[in-house]
N, C-alpha and C. Protein backbone atom coordinates (compact mmCIF):
# COMPACT_ATOMS: atom_id res chain seq x y z
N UNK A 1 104.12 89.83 119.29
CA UNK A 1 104.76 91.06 118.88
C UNK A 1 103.74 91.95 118.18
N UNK A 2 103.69 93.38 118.55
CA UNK A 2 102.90 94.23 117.64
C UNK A 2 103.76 95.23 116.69
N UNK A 3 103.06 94.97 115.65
CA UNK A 3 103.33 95.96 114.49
C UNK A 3 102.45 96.91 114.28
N UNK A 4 103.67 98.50 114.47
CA UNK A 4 102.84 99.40 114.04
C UNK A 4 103.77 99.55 112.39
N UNK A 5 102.45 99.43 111.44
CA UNK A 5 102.90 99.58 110.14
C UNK A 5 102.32 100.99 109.43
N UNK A 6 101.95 102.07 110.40
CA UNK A 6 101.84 103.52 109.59
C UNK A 6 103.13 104.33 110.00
N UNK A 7 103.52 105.11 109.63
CA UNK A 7 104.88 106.05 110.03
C UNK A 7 104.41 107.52 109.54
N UNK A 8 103.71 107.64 108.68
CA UNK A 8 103.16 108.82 109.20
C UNK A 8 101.67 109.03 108.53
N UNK A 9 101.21 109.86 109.33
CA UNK A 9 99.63 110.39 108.34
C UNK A 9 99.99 111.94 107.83
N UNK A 10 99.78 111.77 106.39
CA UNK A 10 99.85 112.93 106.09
C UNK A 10 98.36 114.21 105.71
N UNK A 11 97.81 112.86 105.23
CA UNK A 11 96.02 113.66 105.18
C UNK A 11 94.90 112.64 106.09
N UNK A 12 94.16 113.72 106.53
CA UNK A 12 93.32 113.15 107.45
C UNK A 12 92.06 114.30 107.02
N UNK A 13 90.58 113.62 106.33
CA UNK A 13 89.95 114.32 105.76
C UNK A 13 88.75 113.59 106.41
N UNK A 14 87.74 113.92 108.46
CA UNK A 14 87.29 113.16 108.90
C UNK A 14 85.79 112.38 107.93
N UNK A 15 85.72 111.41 108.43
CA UNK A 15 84.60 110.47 108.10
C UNK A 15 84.78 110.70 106.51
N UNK A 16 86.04 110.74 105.92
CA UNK A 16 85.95 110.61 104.30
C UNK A 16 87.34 109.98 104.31
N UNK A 17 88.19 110.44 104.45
CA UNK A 17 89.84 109.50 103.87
C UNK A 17 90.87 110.14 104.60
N UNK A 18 91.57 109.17 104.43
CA UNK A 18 93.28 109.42 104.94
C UNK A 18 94.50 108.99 104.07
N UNK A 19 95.30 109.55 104.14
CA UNK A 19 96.39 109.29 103.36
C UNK A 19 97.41 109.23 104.09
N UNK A 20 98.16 107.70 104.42
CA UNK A 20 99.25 107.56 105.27
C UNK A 20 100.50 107.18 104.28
N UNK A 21 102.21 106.86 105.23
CA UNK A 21 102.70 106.23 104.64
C UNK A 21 103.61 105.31 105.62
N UNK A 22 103.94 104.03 105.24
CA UNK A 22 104.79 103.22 105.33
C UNK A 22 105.97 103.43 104.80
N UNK A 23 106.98 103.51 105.54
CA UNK A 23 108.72 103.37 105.47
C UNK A 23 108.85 101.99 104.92
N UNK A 24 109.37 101.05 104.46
CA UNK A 24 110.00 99.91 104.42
C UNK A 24 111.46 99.79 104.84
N UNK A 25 112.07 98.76 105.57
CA UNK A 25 113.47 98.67 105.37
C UNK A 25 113.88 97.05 105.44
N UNK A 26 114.98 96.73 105.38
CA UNK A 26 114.78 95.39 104.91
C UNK A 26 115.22 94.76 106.27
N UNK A 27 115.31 95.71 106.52
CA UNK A 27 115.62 94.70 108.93
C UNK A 27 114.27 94.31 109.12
N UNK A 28 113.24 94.45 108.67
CA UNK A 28 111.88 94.58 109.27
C UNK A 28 111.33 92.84 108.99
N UNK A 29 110.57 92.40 110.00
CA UNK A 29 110.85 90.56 110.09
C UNK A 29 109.57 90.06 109.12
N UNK A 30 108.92 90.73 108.38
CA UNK A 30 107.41 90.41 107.37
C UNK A 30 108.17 89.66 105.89
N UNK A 31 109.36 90.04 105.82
CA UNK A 31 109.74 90.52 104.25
C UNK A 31 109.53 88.76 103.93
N UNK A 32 109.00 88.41 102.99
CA UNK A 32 108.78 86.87 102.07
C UNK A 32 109.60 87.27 100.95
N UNK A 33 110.68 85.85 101.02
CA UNK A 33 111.35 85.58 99.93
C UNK A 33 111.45 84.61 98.67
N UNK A 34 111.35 85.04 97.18
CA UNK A 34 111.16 83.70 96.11
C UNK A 34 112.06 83.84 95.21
N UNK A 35 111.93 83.49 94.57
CA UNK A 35 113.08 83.59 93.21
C UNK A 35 113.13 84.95 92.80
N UNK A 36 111.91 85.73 93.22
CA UNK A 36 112.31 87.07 92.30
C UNK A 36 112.61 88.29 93.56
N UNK A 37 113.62 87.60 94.88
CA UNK A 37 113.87 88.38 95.91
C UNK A 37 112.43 88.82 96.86
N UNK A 38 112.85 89.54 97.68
CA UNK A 38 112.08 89.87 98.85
C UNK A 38 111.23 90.88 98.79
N UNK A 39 109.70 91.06 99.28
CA UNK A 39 108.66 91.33 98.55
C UNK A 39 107.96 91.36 100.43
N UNK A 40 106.72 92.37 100.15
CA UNK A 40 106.53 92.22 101.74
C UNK A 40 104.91 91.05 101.20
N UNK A 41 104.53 90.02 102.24
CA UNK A 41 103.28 89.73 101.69
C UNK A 41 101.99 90.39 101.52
N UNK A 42 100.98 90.26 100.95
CA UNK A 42 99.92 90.84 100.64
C UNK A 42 99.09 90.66 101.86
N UNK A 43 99.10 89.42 103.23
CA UNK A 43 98.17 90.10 104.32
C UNK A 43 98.96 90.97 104.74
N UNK A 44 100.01 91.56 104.69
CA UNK A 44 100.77 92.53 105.61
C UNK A 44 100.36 93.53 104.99
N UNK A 45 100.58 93.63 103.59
CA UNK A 45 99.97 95.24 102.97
C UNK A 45 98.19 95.66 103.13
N UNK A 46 97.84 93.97 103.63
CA UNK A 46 96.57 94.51 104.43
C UNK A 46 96.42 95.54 105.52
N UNK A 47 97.21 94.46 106.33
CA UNK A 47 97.16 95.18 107.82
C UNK A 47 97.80 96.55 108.00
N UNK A 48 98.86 97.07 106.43
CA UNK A 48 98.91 98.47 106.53
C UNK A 48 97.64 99.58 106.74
N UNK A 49 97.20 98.69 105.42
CA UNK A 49 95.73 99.64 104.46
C UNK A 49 94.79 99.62 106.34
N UNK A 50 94.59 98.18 106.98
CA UNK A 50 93.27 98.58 108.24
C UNK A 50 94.07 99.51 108.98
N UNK A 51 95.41 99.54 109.56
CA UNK A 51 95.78 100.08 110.60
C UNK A 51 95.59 101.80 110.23
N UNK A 52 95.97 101.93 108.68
CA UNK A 52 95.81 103.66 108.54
C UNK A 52 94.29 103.59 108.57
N UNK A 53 92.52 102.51 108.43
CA UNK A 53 91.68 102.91 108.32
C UNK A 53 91.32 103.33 109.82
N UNK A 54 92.16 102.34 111.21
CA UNK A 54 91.85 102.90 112.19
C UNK A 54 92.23 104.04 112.72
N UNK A 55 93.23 104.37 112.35
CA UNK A 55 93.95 105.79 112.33
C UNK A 55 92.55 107.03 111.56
N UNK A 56 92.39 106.29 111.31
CA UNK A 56 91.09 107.34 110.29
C UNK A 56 89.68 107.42 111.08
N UNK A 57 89.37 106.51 111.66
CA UNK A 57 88.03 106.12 112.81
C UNK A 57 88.67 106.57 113.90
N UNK A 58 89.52 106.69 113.82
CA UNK A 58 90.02 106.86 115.52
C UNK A 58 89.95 108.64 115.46
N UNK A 59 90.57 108.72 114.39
CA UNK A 59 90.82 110.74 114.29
C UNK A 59 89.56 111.51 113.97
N UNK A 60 88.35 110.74 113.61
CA UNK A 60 86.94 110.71 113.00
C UNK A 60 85.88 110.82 114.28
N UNK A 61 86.51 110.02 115.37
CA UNK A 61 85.46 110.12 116.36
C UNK A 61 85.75 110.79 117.55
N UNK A 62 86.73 111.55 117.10
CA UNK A 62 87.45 112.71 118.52
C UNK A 62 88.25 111.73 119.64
N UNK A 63 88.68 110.62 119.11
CA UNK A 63 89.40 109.90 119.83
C UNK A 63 88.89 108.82 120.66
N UNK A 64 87.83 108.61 120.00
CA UNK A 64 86.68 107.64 121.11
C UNK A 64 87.16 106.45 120.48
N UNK A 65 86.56 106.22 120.00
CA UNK A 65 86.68 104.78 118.78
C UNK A 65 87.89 104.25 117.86
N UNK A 66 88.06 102.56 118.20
CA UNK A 66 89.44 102.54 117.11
C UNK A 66 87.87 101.26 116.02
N UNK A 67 88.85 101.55 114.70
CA UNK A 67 87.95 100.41 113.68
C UNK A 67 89.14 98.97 114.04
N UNK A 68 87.94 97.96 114.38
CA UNK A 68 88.79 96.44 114.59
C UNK A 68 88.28 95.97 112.94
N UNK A 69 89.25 95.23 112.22
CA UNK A 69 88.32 94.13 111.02
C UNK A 69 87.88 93.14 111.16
N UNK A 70 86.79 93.13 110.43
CA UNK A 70 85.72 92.49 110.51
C UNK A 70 85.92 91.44 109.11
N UNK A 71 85.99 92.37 107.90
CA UNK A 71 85.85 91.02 106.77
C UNK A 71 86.46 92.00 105.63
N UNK A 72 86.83 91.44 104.34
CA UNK A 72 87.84 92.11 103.88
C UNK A 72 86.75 91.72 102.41
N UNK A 73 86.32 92.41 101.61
CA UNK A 73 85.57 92.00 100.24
C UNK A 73 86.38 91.58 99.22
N UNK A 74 87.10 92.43 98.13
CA UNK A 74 87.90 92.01 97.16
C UNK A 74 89.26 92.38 97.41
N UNK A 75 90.12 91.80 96.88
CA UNK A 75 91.57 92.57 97.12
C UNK A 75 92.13 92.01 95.54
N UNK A 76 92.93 93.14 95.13
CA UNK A 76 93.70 92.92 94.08
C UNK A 76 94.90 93.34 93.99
N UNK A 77 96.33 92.34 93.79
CA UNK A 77 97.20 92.62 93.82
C UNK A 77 98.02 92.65 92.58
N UNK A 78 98.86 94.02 92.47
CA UNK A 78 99.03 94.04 91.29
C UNK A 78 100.49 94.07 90.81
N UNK A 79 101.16 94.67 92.41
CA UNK A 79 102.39 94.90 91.93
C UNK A 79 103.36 94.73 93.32
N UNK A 80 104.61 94.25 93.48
CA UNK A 80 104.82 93.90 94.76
C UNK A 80 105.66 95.22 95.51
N UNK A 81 105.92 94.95 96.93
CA UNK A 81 106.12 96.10 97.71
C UNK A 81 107.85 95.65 98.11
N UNK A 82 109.28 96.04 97.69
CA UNK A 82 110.13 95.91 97.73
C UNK A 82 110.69 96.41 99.06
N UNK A 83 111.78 95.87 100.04
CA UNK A 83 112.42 96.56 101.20
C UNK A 83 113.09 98.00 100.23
N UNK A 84 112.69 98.81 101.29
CA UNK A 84 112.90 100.20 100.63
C UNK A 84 111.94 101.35 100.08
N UNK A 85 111.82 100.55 100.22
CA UNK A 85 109.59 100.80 99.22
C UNK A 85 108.86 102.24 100.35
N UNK A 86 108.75 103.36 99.47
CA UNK A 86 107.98 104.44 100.47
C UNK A 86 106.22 103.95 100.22
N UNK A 87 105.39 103.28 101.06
CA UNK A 87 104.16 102.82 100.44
C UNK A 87 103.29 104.13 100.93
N UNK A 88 102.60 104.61 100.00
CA UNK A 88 101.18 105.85 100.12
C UNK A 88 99.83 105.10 100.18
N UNK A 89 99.49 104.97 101.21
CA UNK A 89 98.32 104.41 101.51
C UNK A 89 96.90 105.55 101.55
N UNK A 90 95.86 104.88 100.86
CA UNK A 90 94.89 106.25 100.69
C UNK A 90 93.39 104.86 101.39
N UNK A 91 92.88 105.53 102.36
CA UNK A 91 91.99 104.66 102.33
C UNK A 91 90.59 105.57 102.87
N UNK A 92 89.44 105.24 101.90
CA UNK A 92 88.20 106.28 102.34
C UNK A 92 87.25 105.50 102.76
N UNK A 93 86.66 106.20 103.23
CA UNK A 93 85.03 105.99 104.02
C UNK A 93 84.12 105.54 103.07
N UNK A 94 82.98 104.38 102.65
CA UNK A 94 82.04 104.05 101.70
C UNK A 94 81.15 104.30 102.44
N UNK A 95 80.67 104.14 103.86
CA UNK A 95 79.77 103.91 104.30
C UNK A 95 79.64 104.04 106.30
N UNK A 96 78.94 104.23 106.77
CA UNK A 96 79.72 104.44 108.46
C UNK A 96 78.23 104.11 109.18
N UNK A 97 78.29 102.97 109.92
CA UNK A 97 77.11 102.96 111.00
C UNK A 97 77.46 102.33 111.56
N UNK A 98 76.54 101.44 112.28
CA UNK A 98 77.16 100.69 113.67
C UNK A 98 78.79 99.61 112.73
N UNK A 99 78.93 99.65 111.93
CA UNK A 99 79.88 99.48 111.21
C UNK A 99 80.59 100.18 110.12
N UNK A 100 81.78 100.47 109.57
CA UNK A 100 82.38 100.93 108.43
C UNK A 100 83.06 99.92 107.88
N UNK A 101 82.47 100.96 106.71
CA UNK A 101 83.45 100.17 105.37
C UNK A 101 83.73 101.37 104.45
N UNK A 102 85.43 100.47 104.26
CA UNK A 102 85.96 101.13 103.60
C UNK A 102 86.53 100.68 101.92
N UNK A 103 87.43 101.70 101.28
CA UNK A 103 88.05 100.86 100.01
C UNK A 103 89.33 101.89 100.04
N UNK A 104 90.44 101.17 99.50
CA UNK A 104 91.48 102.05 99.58
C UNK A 104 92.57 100.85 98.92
N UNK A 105 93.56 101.86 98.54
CA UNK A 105 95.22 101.27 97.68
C UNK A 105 96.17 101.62 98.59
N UNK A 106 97.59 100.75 98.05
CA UNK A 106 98.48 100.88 98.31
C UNK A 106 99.85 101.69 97.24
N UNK A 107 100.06 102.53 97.30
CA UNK A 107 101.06 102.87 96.08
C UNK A 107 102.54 102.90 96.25
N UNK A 108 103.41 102.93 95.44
CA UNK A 108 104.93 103.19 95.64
C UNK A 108 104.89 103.88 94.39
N UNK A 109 105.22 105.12 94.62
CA UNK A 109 105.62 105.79 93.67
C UNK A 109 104.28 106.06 92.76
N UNK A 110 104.22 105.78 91.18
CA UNK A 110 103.10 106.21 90.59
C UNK A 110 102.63 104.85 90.46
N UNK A 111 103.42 103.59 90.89
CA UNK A 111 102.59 102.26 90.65
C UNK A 111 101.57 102.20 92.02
N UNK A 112 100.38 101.22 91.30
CA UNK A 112 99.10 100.84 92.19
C UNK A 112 99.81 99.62 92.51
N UNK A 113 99.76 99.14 93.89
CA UNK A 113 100.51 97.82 94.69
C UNK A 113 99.15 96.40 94.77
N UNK A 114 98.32 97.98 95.49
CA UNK A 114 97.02 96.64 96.12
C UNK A 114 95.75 97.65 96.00
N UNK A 115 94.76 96.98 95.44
CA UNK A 115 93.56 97.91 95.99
C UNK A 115 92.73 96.89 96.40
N UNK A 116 91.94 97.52 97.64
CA UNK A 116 90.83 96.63 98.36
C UNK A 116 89.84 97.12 98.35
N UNK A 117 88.86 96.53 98.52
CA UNK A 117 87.25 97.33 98.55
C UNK A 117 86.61 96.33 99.36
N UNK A 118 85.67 97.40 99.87
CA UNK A 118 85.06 96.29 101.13
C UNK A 118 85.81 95.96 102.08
N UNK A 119 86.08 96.49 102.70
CA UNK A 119 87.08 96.68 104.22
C UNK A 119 86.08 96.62 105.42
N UNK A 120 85.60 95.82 105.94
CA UNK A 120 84.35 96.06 106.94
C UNK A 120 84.60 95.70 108.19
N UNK A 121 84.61 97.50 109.12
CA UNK A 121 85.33 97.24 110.55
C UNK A 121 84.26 97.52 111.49
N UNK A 122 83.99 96.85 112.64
CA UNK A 122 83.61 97.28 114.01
C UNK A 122 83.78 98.30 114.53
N UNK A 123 83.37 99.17 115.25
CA UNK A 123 83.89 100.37 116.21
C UNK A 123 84.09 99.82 117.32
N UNK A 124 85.06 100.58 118.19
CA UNK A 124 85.42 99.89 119.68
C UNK A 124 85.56 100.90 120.17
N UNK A 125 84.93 100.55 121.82
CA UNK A 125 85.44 102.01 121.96
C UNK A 125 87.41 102.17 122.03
N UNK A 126 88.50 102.89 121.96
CA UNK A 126 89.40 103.53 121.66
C UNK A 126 90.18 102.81 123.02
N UNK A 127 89.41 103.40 124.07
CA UNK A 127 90.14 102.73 125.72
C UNK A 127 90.83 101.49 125.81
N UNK A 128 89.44 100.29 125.15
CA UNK A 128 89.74 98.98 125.50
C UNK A 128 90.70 98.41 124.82
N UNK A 129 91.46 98.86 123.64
CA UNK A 129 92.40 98.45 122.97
C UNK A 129 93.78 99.05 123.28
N UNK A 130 93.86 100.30 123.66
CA UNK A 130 95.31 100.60 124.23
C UNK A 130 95.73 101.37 125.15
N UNK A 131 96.77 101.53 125.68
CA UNK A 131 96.87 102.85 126.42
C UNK A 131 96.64 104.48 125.87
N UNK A 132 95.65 105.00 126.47
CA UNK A 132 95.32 106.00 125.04
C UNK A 132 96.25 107.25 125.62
N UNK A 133 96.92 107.56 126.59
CA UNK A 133 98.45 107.94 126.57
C UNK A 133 99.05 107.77 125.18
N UNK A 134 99.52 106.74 125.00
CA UNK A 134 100.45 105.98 124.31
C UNK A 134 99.69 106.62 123.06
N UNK A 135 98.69 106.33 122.70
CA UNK A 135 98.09 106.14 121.22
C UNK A 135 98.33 107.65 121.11
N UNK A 136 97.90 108.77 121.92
CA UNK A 136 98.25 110.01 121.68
C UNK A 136 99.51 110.51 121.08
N UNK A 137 100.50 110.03 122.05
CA UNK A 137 102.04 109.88 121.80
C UNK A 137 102.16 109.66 120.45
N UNK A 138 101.88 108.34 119.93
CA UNK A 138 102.15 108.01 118.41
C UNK A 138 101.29 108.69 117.97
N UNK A 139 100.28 109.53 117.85
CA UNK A 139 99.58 109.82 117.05
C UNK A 139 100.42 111.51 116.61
N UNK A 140 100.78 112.28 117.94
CA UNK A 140 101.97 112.95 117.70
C UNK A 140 102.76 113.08 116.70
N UNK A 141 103.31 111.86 116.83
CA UNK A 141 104.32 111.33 115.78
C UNK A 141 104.33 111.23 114.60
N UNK A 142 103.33 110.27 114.35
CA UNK A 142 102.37 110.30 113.29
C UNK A 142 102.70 111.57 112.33
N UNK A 143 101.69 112.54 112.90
CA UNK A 143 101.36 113.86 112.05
C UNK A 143 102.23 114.26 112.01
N UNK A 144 103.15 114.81 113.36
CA UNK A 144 104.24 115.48 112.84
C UNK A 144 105.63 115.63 111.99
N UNK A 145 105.42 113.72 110.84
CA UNK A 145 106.12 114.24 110.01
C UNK A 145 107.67 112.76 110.18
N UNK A 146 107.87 112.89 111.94
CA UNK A 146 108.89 112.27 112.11
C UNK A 146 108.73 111.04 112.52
N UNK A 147 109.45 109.75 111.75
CA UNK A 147 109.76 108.65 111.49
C UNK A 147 109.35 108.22 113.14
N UNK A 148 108.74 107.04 113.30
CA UNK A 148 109.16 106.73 114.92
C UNK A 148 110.19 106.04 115.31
């Protein structure tokens, strides 16, 4: 099964940062449950933070290139991500050559969720990973605001 976990981009500032966001709802099949209720896990609020960095490499290289991950440096988690949860994902550029790296958070509201540093992705070219129809389509979507 694939998860797309951005719903929309609202800033896209190339080869420097993006600012996406995640919807939460509690139909969605990630959610981990403990004594203190349902919470999404921390590799999932990963795979938010890479998917908006490829959204960011991808809009960065005129559509050539998606970023795959490579290795993840520190991560700190600070606060958990509730079903319901609007998450603001900000993730920037440190560095860009035959590899990038990035660092970027997760927020709800004015709380910090997750911050990572050292995000270190591959370039690919854009083709071999999807239908780039399709990726256009969502990317559409994306910007313009409306939920997919």
């Amino acid at each position: 099964m694939r998860f797309h976990l951005v719903d929309r981009i609202d800033t896209v500032e190339p080869w420097a940062r993006i600012e996406a966001v995640k919807f939460t709802s509690s139909s969605e099949p990630y959610w981990a449950t403990d004594d203190h209720g349902s919470h999404m896990p921390v590799p999932i609020q990963l795979e938010v933070l890479a998917q908006s960095a490829a959204w960011l490499v991808y809009l960065s290289t005129d559509r050539k290139h998606r970023a795959v991950l490579l290795s993840v440096g520190a991560v700190t988690a600070r606060s958990r991500v509730r079903p319901g949860d609007d998450v603001v994902v900000t993730a920037e550029i440190r560095s860009a050559g035959d590899t990038i790296v990035l660092s970027g958070q997760l927020r709800v509201g004015d709380r910090i969720v997750v911050e990572v540093e050292d995000l270190m992705c591959a370039l690919v070219d854009a083709e071999t990973l999807e239908d780039l129809d399709s990726v256009r389509g969502r990317e559409e979507l994306l910007r313009s605001g409306n939920q997919p």
